[in-house]
Protein backbone atom coordinates (compact mmCIF):
# COMPACT_ATOMS: atom_id res chain seq x y z
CA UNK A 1 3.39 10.36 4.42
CA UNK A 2 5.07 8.51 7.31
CA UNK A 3 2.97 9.39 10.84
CA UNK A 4 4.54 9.06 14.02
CA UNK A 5 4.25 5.66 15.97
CA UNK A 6 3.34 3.80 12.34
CA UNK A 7 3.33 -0.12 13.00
CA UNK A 8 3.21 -2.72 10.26
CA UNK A 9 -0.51 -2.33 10.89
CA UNK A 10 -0.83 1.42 10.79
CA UNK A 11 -0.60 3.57 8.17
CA UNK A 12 2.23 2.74 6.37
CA UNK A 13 0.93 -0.61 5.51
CA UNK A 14 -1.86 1.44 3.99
CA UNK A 15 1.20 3.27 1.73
CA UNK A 16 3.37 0.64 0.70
CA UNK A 17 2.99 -1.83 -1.49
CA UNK A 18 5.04 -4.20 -3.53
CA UNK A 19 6.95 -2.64 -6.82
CA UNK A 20 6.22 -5.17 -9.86
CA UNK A 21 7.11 -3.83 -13.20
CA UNK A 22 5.64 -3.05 -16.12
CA UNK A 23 5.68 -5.62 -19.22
CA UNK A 24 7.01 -2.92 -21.77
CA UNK A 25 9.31 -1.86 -18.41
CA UNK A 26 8.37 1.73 -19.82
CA UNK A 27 7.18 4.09 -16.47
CA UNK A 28 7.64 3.20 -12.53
CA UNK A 29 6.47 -0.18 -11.00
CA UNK A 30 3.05 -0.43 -10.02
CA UNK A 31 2.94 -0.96 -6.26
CA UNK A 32 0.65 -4.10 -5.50
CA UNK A 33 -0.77 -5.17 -2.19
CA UNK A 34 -1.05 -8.88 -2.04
CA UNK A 35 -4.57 -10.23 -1.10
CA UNK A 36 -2.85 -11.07 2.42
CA UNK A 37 -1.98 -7.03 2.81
CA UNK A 38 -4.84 -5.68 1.57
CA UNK A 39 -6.53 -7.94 4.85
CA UNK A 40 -4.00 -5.99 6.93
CA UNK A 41 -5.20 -2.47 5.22
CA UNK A 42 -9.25 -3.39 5.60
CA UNK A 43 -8.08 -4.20 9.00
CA UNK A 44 -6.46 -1.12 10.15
CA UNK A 45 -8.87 1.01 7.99
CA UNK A 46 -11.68 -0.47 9.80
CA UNK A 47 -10.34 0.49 13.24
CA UNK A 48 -8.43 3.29 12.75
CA UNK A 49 -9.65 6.32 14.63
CA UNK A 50 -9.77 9.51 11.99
CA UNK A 51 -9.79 11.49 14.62
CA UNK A 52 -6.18 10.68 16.06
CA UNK A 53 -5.06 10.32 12.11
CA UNK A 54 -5.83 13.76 11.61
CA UNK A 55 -4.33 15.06 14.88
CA UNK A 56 -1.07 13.46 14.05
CA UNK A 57 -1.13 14.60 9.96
CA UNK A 58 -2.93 17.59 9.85
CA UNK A 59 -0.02 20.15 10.63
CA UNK A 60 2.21 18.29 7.70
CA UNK A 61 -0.92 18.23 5.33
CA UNK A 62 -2.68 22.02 6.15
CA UNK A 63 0.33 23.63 4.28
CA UNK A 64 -0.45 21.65 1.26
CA UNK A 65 -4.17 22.27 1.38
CA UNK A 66 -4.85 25.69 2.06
CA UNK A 67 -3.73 25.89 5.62
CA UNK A 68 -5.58 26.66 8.46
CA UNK A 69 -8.21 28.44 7.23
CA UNK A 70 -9.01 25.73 4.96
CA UNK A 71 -9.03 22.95 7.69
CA UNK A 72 -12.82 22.66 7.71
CA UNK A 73 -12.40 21.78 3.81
CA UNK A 74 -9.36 19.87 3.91
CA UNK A 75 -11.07 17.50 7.08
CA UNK A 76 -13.99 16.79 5.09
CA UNK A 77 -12.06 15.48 2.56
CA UNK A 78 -10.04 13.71 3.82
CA UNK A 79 -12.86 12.47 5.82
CA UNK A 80 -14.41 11.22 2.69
CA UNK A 81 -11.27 9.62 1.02
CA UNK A 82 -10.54 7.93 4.13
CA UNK A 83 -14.96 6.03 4.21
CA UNK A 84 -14.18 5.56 0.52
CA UNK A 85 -10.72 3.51 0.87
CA UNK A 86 -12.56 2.06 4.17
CA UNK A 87 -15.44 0.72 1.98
CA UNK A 88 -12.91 -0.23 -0.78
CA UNK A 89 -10.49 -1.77 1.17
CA UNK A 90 -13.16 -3.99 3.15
CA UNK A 91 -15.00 -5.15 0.36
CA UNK A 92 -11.69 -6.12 -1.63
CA UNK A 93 -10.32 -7.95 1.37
CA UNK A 94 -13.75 -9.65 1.11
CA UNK A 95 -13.45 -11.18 -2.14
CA UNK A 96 -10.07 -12.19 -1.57
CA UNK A 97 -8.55 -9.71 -4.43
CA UNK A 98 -4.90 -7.79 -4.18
CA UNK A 99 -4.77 -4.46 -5.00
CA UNK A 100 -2.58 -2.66 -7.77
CA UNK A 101 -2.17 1.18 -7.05
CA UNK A 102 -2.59 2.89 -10.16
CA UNK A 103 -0.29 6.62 -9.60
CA UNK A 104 -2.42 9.70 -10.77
CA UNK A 105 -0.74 12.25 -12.52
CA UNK A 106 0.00 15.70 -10.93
């Protein structure tokens, strides 16, 4: 998800990642955040106001998740994920340690 007015320190840094292959080459590249960008992540994370976040994402995600009568829902969630990757990101960026994004499976 791309929101509007994105910098190298919003969101999209958050997103992206570097595409390194797989040894067997078998499935898509694993994107990686180098320890450097997952500084830049903690850091936006940290100060990022979930208020305005939602404001700018919530008409493209409410389709997705019930729409509007399952805002409530879909905010707390999305509440939570974003403390958790807060507390994740921080604590990574702490130690020093890149991240590799693992994709789930839908």
């Amino acid at each position: 998800m791309h929101l509007a007015g994105a910098s190298s320190h919003g969101p999209d840094v958050v997103l992206g990642g570097r595409p390194v292959f797989r040894a067997d080459r078998h499935g898509p590249p694993l994107p990686v955040l180098t320890a450097a960008r997952t500084r830049g992540v903690a850091g936006f994370l940290a100060t990022a106001d979930f208020d305005e976040l939602w404001d700018t994402a919530r008409n493209t995600l409410l389709p997705r998740y019930g729409g509007g009568s399952a805002e409530p829902e879909a905010r707390r969630v999305f509440t939570e994920a974003h403390q958790e990757l807060t507390t994740f990101y921080a604590h990574t960026a702490e130690h020093g340690d890149a991240v590799v994004k693992w994709p789930a499976q839908v």
